[in-house]
PDB file of N, CA and C in Angstrom:
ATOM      1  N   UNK A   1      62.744  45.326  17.622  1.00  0.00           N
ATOM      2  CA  UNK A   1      61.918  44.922  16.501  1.00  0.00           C
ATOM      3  C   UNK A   1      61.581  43.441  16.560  1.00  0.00           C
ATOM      4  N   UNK A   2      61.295  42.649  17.577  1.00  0.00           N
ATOM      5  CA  UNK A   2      61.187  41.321  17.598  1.00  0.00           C
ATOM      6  C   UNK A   2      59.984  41.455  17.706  1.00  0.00           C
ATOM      7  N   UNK A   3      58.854  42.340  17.483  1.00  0.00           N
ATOM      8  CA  UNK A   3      57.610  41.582  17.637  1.00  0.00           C
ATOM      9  C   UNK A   3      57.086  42.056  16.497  1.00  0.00           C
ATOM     10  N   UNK A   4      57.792  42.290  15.176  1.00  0.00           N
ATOM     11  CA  UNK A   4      57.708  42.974  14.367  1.00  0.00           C
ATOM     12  C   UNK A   4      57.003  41.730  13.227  1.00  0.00           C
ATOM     13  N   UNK A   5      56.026  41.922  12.629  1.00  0.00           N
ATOM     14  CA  UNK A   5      55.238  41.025  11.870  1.00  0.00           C
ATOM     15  C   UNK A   5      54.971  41.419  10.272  1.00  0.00           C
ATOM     16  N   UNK A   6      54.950  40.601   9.603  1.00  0.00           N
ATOM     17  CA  UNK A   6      54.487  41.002   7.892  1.00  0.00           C
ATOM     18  C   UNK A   6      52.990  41.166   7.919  1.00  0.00           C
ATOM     19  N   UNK A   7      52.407  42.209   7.389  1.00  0.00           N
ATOM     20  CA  UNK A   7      50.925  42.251   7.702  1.00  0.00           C
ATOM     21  C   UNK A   7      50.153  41.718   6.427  1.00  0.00           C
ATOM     22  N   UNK A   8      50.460  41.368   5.405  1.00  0.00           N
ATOM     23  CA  UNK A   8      49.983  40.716   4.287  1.00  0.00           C
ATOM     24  C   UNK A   8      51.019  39.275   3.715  1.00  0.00           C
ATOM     25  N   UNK A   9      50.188  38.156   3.910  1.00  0.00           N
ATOM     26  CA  UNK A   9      50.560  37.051   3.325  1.00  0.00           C
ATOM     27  C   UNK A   9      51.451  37.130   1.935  1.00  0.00           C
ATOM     28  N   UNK A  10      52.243  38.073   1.847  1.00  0.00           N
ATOM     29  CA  UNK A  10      53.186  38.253   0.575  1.00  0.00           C
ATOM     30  C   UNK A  10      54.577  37.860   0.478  1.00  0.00           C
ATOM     31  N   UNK A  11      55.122  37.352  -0.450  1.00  0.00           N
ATOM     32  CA  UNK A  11      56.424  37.171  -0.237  1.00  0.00           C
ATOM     33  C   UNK A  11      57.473  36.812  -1.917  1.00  0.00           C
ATOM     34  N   UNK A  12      58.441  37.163  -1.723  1.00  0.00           N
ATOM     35  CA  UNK A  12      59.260  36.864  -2.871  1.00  0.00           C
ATOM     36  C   UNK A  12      59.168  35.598  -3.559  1.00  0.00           C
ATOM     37  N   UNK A  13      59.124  35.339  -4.935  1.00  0.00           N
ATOM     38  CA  UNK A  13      59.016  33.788  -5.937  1.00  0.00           C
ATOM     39  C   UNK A  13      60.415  33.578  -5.339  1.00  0.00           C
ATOM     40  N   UNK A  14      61.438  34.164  -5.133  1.00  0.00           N
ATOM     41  CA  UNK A  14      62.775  32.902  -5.312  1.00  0.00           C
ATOM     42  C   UNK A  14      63.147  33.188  -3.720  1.00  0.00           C
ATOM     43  N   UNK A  15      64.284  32.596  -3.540  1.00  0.00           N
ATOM     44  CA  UNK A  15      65.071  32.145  -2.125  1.00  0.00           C
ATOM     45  C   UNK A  15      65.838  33.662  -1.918  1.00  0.00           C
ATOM     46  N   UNK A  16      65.967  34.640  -2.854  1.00  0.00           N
ATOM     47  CA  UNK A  16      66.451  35.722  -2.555  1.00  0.00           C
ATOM     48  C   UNK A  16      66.075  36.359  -1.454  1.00  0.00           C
ATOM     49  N   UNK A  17      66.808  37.257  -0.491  1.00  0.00           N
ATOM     50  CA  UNK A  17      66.508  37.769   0.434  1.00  0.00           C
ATOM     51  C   UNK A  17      66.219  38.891   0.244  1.00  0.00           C
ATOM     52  N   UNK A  18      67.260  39.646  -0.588  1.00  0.00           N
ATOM     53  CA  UNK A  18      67.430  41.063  -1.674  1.00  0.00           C
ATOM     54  C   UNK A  18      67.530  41.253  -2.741  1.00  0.00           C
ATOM     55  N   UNK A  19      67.070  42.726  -3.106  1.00  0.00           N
ATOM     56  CA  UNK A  19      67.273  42.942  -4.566  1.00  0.00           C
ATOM     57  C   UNK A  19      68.539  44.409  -4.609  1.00  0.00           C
ATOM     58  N   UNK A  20      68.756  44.175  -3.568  1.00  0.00           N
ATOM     59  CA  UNK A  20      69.571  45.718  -3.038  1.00  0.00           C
ATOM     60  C   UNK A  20      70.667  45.674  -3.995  1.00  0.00           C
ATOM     61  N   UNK A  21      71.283  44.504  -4.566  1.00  0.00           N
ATOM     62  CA  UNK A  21      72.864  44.900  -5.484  1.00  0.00           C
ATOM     63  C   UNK A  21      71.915  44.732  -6.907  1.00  0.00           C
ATOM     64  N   UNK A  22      70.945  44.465  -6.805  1.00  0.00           N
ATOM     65  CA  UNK A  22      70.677  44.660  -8.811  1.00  0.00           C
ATOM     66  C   UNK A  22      69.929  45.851  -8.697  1.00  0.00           C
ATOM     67  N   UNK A  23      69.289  46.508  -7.465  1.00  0.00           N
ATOM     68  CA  UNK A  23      69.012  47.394  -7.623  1.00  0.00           C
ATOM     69  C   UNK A  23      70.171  49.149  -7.522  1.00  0.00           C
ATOM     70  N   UNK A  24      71.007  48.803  -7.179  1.00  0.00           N
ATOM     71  CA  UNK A  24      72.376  49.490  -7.044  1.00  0.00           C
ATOM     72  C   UNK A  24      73.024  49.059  -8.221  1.00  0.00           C
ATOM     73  N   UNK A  25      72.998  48.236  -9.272  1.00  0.00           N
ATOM     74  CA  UNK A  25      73.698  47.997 -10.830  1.00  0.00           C
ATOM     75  C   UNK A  25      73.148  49.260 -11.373  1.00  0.00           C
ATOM     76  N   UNK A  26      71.489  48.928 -11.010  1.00  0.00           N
ATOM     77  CA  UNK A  26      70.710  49.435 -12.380  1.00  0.00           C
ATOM     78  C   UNK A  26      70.750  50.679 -12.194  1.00  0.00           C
ATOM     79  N   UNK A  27      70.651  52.086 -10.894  1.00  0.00           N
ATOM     80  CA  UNK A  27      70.678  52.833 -10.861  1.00  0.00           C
ATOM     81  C   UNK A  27      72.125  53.077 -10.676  1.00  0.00           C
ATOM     82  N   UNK A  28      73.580  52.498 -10.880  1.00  0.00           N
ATOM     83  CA  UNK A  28      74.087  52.555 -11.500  1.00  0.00           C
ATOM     84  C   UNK A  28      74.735  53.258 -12.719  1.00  0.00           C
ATOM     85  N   UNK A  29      74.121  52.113 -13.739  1.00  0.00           N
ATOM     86  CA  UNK A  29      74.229  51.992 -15.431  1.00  0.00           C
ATOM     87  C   UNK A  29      72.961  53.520 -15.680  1.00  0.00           C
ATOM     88  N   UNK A  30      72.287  53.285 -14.884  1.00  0.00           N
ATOM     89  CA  UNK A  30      70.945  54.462 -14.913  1.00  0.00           C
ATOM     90  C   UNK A  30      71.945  56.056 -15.277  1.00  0.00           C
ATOM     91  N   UNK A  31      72.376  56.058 -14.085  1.00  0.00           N
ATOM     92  CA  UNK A  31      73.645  57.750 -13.824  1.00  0.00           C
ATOM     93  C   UNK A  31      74.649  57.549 -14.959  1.00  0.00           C
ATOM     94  N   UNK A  32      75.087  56.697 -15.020  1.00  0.00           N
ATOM     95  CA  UNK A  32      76.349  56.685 -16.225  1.00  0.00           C
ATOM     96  C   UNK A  32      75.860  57.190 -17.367  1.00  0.00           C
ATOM     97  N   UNK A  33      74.569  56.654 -17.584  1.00  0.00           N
ATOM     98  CA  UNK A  33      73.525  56.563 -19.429  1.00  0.00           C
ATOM     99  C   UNK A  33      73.406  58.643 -19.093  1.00  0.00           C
ATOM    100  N   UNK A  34      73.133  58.662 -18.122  1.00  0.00           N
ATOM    101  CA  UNK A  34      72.494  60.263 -17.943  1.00  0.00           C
ATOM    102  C   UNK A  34      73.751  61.321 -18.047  1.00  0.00           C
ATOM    103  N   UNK A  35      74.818  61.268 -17.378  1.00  0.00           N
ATOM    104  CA  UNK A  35      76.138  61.546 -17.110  1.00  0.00           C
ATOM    105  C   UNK A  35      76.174  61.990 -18.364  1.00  0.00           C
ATOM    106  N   UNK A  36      76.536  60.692 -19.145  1.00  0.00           N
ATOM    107  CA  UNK A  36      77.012  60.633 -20.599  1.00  0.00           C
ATOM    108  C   UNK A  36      76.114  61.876 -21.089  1.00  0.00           C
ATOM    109  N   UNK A  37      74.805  61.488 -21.593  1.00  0.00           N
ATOM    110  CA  UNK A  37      73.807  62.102 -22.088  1.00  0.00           C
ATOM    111  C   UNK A  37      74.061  63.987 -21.906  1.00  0.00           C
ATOM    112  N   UNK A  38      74.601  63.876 -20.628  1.00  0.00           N
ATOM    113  CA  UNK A  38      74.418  65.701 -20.343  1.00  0.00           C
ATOM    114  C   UNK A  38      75.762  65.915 -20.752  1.00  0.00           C
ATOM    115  N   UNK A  39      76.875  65.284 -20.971  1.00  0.00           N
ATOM    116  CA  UNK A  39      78.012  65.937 -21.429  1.00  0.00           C
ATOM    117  C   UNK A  39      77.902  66.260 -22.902  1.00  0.00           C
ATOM    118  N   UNK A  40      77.304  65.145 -23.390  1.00  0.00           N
ATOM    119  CA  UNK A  40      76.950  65.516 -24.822  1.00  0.00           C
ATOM    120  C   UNK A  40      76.258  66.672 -25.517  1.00  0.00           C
ATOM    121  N   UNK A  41      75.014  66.967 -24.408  1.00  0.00           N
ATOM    122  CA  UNK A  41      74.432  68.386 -24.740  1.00  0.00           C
ATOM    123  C   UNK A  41      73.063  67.687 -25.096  1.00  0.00           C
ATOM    124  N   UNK A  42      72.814  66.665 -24.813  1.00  0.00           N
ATOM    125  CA  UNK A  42      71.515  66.168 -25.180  1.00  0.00           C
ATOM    126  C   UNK A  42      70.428  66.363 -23.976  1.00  0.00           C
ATOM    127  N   UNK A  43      68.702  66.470 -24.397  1.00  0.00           N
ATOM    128  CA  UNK A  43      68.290  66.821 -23.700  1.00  0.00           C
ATOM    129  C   UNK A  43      67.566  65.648 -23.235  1.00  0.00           C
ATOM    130  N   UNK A  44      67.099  64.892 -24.163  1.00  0.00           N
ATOM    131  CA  UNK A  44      66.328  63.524 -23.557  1.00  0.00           C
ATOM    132  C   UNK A  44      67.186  62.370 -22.515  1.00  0.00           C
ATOM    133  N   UNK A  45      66.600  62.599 -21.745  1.00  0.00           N
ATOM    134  CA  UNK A  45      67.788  61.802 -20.482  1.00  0.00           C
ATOM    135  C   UNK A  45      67.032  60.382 -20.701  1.00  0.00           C
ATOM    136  N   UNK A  46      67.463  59.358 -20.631  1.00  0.00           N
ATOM    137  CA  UNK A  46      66.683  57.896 -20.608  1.00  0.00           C
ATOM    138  C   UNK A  46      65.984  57.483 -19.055  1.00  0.00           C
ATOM    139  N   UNK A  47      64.826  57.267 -18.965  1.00  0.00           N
ATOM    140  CA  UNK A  47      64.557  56.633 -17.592  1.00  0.00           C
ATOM    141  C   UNK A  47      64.486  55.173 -16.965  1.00  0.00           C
ATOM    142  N   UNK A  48      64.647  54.992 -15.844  1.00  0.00           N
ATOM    143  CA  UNK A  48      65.627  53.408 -15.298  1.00  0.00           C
ATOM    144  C   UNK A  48      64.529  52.538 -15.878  1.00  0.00           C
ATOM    145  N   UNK A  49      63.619  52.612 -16.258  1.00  0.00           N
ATOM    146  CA  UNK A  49      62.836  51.232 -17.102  1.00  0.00           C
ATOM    147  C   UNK A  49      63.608  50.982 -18.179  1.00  0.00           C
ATOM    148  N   UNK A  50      63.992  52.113 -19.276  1.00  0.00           N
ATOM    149  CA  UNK A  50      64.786  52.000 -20.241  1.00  0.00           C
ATOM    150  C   UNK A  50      66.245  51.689 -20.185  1.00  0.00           C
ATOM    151  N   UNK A  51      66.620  51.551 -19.105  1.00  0.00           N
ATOM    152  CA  UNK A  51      68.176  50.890 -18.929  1.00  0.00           C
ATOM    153  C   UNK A  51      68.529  49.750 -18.138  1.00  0.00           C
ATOM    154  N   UNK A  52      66.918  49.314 -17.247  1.00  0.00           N
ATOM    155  CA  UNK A  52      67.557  48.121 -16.838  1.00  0.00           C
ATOM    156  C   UNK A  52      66.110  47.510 -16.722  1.00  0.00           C
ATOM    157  N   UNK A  53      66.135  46.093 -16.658  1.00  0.00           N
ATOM    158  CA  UNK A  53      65.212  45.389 -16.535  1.00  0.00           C
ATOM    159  C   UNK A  53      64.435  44.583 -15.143  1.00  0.00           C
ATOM    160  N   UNK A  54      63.317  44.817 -14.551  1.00  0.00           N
ATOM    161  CA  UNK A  54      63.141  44.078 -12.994  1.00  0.00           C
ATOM    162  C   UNK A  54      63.628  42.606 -13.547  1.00  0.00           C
ATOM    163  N   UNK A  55      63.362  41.713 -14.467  1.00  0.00           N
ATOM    164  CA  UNK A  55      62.253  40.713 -14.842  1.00  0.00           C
ATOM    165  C   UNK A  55      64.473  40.309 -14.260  1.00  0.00           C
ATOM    166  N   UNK A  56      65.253  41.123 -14.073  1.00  0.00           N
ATOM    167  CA  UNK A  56      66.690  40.624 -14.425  1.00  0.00           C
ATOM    168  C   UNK A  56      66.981  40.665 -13.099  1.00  0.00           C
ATOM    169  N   UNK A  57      66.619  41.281 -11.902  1.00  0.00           N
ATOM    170  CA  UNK A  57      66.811  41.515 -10.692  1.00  0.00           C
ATOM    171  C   UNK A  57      66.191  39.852  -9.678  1.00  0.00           C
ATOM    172  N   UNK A  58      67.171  39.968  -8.731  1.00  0.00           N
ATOM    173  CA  UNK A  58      67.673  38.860  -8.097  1.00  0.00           C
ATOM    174  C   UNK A  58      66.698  37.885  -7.351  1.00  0.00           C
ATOM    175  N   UNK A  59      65.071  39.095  -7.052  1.00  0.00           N
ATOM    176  CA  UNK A  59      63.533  38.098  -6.435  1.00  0.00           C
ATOM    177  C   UNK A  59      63.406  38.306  -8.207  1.00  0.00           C
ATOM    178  N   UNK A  60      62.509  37.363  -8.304  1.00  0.00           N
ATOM    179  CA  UNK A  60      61.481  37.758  -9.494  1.00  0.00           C
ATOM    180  C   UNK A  60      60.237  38.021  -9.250  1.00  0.00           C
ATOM    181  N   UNK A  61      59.820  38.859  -8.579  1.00  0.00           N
ATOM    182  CA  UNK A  61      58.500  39.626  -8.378  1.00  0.00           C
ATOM    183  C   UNK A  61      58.238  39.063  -7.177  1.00  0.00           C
ATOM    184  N   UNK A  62      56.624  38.955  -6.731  1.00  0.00           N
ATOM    185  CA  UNK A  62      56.247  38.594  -5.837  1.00  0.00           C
ATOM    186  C   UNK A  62      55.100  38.109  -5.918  1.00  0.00           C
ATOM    187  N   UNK A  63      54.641  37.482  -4.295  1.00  0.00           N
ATOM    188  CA  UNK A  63      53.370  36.145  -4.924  1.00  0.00           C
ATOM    189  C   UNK A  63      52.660  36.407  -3.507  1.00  0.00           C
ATOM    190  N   UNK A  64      51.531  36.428  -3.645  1.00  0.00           N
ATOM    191  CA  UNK A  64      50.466  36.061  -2.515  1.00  0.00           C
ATOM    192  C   UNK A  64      50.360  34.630  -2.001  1.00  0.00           C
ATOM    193  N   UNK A  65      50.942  34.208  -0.742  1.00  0.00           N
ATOM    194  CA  UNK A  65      51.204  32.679  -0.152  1.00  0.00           C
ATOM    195  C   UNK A  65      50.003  32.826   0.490  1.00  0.00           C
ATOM    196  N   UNK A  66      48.540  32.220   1.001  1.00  0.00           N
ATOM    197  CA  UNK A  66      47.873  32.610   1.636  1.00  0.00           C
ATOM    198  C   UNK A  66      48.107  30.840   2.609  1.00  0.00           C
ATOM    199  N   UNK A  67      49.273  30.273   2.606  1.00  0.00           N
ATOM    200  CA  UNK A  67      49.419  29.439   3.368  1.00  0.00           C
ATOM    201  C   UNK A  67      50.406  29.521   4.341  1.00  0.00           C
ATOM    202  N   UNK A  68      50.742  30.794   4.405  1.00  0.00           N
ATOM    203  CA  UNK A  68      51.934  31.263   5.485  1.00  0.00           C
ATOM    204  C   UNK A  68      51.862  31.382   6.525  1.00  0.00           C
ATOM    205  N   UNK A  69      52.792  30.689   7.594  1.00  0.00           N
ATOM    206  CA  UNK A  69      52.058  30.043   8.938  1.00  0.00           C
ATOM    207  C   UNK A  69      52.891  31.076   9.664  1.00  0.00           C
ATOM    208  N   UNK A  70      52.965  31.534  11.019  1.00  0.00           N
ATOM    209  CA  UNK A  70      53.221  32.442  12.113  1.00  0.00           C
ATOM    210  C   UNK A  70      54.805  32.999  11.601  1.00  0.00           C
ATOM    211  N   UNK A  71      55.922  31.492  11.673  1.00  0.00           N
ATOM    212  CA  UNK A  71      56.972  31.442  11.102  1.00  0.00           C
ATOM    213  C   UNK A  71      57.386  32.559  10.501  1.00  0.00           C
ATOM    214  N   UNK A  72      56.295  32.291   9.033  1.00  0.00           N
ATOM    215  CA  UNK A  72      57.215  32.733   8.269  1.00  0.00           C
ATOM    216  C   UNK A  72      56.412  34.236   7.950  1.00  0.00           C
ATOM    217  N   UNK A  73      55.748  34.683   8.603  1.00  0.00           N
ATOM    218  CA  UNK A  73      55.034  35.700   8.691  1.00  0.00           C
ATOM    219  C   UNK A  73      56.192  36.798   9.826  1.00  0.00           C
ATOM    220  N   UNK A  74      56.999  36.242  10.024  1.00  0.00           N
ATOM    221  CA  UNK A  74      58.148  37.159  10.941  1.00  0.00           C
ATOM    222  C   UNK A  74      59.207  37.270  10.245  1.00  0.00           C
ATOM    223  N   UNK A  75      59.770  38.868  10.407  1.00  0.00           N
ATOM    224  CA  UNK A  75      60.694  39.880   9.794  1.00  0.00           C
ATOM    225  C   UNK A  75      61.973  39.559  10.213  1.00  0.00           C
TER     226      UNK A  75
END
């Protein structure tokens, strides 16, 4: 995979590399909320927007750099 390239000038707002452990919290807390929910006998299960938040996860979104030189255009 060394000649492996990003094909759109995109990239994460912060220094984060991953979102892999806030995304493993939230689906998580996600199964526990549902777990719960079906032992109870309830039918409305909650979905992962309603139990966890992106805006809380470790990039905060993402940004179009259209000044991204060869560098940093590699995986």
């Amino acid at each position: 995979m060394s000649k492996s390239r990003r094909k759109n000038k995109i990239r994460g707002i912060t220094t984060a590399k991953s979102e892999k452990e806030s995304k493993k919290m939230a689906n998580r807390r996600l199964r526990k909320r549902v777990n719960q929910k079906i032992n109870k006998g309830e039918e409305q299960l909650p979905q992962l927007r309603e139990v966890s938040d992106v805006w809380d996860f470790a990039k905060d979104g993402k940004i179009y750099d259209p000044n991204m030189k060869g560098k940093d255009m590699r995986k």
